[in-house]
N, C-alpha and C. Protein backbone atom coordinates (compact mmCIF):
# COMPACT_ATOMS: atom_id res chain seq x y z
N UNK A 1 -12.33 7.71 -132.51
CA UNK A 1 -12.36 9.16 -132.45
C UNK A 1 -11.15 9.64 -131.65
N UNK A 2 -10.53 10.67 -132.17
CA UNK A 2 -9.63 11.46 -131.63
C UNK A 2 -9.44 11.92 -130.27
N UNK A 3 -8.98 11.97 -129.15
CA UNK A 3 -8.81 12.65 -127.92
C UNK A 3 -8.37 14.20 -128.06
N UNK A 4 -8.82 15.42 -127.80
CA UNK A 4 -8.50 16.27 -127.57
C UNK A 4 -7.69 16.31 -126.31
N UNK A 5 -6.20 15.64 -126.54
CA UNK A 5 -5.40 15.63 -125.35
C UNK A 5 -4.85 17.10 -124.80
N UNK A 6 -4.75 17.58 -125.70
CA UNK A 6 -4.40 18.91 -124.76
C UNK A 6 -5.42 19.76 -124.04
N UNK A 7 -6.79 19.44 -124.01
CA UNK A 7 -8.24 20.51 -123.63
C UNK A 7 -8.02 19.31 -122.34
N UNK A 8 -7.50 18.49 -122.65
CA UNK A 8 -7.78 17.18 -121.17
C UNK A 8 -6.84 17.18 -120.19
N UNK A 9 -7.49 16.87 -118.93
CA UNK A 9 -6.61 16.64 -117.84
C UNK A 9 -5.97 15.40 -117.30
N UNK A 10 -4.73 15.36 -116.66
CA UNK A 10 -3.71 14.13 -116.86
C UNK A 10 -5.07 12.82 -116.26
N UNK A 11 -6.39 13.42 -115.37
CA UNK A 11 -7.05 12.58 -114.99
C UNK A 11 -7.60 11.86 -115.89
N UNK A 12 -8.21 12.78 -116.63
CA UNK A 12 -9.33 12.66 -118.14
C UNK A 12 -8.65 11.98 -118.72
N UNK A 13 -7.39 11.87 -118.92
CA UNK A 13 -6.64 11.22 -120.01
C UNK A 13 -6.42 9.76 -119.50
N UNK A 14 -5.87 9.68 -118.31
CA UNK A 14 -5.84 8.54 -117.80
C UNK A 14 -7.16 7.46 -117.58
N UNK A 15 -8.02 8.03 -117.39
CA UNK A 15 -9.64 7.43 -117.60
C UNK A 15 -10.32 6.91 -119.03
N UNK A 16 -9.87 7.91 -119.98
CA UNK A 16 -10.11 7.45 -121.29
C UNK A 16 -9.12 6.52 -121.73
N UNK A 17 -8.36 6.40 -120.91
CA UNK A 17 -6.72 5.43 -121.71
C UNK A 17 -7.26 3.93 -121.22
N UNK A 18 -7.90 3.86 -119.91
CA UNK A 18 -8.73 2.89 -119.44
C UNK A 18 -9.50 2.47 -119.30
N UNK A 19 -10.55 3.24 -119.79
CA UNK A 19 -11.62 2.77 -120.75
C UNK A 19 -11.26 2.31 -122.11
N UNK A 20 -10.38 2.54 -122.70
CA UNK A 20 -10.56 2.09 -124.22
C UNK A 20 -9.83 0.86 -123.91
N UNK A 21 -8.80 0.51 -123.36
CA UNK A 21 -8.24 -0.61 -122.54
C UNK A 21 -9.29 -1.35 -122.21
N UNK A 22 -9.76 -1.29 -121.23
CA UNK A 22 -11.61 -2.09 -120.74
C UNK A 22 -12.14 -2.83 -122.22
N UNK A 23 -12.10 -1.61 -123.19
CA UNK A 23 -13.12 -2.44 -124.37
C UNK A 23 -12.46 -2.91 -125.10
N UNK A 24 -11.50 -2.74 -124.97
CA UNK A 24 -10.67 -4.07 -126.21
C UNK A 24 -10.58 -5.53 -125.63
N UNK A 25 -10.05 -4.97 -124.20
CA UNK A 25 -10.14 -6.70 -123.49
C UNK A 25 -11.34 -7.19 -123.62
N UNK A 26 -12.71 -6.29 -123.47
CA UNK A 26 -14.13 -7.19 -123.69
C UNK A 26 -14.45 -7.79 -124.78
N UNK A 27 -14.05 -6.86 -125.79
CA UNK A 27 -14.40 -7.32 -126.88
C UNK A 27 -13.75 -8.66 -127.56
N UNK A 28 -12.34 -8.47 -127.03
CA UNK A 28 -11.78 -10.23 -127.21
C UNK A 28 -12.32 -11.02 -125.93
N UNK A 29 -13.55 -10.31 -125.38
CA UNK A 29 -13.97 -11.54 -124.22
C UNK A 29 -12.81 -12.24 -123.51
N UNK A 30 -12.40 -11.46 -123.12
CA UNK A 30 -11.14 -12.00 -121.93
C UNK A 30 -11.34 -11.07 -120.71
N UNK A 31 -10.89 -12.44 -119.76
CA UNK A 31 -11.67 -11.62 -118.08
C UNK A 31 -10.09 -10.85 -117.66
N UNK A 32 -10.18 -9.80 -116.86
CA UNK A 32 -9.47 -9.70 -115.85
C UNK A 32 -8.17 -10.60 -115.29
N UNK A 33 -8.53 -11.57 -114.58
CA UNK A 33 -8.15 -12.48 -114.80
C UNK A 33 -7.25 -12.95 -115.52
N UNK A 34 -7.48 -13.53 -116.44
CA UNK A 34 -6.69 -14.42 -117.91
C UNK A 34 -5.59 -13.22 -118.15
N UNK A 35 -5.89 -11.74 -118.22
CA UNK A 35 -5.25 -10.96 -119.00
C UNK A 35 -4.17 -10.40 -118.08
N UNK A 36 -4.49 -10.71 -116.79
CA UNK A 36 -2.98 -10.12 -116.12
C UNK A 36 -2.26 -11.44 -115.62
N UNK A 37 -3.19 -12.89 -115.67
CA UNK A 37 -2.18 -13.59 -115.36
C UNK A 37 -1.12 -13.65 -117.53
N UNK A 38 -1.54 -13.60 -118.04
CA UNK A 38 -1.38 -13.64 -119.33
C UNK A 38 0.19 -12.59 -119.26
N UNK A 39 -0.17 -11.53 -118.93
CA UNK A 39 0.82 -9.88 -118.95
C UNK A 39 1.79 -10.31 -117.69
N UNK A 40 1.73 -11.39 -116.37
CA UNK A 40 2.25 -11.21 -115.39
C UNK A 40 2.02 -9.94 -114.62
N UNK A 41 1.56 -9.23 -114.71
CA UNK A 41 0.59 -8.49 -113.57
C UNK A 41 -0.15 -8.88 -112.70
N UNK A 42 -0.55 -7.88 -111.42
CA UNK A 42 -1.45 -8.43 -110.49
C UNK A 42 -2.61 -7.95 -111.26
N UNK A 43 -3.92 -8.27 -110.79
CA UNK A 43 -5.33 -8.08 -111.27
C UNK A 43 -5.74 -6.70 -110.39
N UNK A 44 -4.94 -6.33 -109.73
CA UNK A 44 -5.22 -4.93 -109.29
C UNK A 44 -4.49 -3.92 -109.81
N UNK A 45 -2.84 -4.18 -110.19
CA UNK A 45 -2.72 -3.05 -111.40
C UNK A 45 -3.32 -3.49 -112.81
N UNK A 46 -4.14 -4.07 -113.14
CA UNK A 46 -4.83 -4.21 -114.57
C UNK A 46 -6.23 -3.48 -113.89
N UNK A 47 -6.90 -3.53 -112.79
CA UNK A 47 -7.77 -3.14 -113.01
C UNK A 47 -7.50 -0.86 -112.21
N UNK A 48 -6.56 -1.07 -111.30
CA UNK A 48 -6.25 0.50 -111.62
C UNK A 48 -5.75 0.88 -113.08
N UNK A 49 -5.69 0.50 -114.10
CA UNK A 49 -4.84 1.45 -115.31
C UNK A 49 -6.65 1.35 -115.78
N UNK A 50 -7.51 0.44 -115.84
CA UNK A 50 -8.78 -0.02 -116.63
C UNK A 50 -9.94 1.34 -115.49
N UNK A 51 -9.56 1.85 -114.65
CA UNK A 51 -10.22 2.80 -113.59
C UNK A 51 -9.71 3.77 -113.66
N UNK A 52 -8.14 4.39 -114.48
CA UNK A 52 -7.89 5.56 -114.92
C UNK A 52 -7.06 6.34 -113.64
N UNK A 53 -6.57 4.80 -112.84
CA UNK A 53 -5.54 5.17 -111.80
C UNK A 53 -4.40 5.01 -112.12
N UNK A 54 -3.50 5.80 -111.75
CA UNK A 54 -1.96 5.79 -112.37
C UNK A 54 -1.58 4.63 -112.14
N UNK A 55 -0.36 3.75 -113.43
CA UNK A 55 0.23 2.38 -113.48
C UNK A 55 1.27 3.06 -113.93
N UNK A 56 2.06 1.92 -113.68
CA UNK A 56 3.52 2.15 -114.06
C UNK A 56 3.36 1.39 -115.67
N UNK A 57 4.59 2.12 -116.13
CA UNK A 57 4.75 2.24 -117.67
C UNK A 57 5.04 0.80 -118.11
N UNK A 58 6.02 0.31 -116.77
CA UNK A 58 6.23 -1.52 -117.51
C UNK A 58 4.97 -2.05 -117.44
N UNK A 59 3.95 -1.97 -116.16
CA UNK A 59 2.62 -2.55 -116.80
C UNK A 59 1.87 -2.59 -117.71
N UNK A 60 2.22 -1.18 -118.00
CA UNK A 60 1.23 -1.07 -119.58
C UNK A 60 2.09 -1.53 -120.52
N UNK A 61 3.30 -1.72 -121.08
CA UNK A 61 4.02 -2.19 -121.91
C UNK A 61 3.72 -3.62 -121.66
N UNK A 62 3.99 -4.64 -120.16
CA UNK A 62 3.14 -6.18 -120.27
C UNK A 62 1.75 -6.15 -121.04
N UNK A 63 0.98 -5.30 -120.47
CA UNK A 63 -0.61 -5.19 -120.94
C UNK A 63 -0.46 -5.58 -122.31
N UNK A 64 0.09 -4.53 -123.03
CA UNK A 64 -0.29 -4.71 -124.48
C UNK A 64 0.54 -5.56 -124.87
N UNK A 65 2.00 -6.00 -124.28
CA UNK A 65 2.20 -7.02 -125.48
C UNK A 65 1.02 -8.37 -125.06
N UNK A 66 0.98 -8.52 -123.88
CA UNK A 66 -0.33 -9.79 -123.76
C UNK A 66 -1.49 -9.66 -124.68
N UNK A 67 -1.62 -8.62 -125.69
CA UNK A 67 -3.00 -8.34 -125.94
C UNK A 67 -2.64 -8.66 -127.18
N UNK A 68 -1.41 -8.59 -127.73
CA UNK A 68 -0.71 -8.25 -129.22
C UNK A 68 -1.19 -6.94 -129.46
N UNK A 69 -0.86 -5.85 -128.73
CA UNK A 69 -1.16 -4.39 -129.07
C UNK A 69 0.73 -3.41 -128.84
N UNK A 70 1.41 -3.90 -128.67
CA UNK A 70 2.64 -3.60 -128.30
C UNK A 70 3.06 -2.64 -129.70
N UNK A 71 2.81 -2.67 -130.78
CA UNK A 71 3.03 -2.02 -131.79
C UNK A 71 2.52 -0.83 -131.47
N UNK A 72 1.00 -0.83 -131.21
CA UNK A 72 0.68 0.61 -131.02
C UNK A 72 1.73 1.41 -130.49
N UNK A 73 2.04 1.30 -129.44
CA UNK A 73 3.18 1.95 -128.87
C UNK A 73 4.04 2.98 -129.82
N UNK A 74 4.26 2.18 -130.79
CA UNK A 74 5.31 3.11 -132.05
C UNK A 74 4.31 4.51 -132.29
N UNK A 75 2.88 4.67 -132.17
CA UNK A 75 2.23 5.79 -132.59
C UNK A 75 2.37 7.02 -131.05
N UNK A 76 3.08 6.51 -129.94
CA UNK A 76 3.36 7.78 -129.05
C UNK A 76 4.51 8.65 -129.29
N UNK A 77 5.80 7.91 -129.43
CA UNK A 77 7.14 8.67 -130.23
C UNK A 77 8.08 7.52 -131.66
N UNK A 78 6.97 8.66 -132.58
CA UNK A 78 7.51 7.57 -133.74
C UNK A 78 9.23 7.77 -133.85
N UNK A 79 9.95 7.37 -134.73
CA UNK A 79 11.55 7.41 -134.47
C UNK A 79 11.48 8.55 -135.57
N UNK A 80 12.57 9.59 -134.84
CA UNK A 80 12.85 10.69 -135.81
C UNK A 80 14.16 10.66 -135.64
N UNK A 81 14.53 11.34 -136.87
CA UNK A 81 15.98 11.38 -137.60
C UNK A 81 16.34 13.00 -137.28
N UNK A 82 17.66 13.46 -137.03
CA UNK A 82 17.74 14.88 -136.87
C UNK A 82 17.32 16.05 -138.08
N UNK A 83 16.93 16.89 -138.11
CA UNK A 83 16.56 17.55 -139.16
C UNK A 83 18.04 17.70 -140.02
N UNK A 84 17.76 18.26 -141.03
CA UNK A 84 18.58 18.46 -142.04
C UNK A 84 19.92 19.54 -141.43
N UNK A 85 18.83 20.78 -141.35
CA UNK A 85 19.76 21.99 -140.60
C UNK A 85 20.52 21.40 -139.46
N UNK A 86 19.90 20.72 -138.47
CA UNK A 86 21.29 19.82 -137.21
C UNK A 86 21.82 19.30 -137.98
N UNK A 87 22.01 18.06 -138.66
CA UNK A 87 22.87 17.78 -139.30
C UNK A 87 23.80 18.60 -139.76
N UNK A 88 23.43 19.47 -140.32
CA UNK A 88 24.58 20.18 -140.83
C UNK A 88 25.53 21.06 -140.07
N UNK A 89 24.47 21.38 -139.04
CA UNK A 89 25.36 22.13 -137.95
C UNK A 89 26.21 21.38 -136.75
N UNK A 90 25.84 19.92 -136.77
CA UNK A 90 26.64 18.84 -136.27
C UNK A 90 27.62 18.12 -136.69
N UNK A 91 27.77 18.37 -138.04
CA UNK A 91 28.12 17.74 -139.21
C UNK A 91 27.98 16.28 -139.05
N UNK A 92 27.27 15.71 -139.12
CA UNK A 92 26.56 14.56 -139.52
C UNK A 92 26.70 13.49 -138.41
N UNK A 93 26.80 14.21 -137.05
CA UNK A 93 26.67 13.43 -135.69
C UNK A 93 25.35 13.70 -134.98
N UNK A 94 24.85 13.01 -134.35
CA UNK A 94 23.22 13.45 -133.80
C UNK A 94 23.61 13.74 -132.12
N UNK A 95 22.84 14.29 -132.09
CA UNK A 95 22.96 15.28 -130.83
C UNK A 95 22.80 14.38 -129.17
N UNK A 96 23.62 13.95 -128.47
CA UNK A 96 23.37 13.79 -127.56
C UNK A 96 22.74 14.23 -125.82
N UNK A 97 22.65 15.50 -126.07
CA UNK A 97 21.89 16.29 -124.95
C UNK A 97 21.58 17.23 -125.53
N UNK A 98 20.52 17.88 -124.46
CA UNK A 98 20.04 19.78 -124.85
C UNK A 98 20.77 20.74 -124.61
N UNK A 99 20.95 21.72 -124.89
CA UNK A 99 21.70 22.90 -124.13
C UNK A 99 20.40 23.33 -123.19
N UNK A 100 19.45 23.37 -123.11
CA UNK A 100 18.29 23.80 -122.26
C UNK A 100 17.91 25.05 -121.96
N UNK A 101 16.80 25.31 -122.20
CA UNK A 101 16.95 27.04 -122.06
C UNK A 101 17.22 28.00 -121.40
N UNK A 102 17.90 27.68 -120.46
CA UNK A 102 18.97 28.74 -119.45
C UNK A 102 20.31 28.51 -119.97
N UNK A 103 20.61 28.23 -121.16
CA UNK A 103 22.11 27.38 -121.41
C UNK A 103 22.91 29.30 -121.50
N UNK A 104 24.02 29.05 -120.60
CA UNK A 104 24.90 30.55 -120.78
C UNK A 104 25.90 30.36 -121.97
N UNK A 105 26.16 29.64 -122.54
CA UNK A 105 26.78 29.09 -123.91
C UNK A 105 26.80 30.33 -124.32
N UNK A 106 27.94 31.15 -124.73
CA UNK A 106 28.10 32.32 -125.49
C UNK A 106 27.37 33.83 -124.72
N UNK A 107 27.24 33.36 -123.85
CA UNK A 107 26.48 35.02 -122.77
C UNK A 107 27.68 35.12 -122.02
N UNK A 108 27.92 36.27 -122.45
CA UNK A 108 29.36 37.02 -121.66
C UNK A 108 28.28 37.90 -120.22
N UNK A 109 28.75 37.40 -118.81
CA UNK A 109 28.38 37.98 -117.40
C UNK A 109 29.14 39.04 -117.18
């Protein structure tokens, strides 16, 4: 089932991210243990990300490739190509920074 991530809070989110974490490791019946010596983690950042306490991003990237879940990953920022219209207004170079929305680019002071 779907997460209504935006009605959720960075807590809520982080709790459900570690719970569903929790049940995949159970369900392949693997302890604690096995799975962070497995990832090279300590067993206390496997069990703060599994309690919905903030981990750092390389842990969770060990986590899942130890799990063979590292693919998922591709479903947070799948790879996008510039739209058509940039392209054309780049002429066929992709954009290396934002102008950002205070950009004075063309505002005469």
């Amino acid at each position: 089932m779907a997460m209504d991530l935006e009605s959720m809070s960075d807590k809520a989110i982080l709790s459900e991210l570690g719970n569903r974490l929790q049940r995949e490791r159970l369900n392949r019946n693997v302890t604690q243990s096995e799975l962070a010596a497995k990832s090279g983690v300590s067993v206390r950042s496997l069990q703060y990300l599994e309690t919905g306490r903030p981990c750092t991003l390389a842990s969770l990237i060990r986590i899942l490739r130890a799990m063979g879940s590292l693919a998922s990953l591709d479903a947070f920022f799948p790879e996008t190509g510039p739209s058509p219209v940039q392209l054309a207004k780049l002429k066929g170079r992709e954009r290396e920074r934002a102008s950002g929305s205070g950009s004075k680019r063309g505002k005469k002071e």
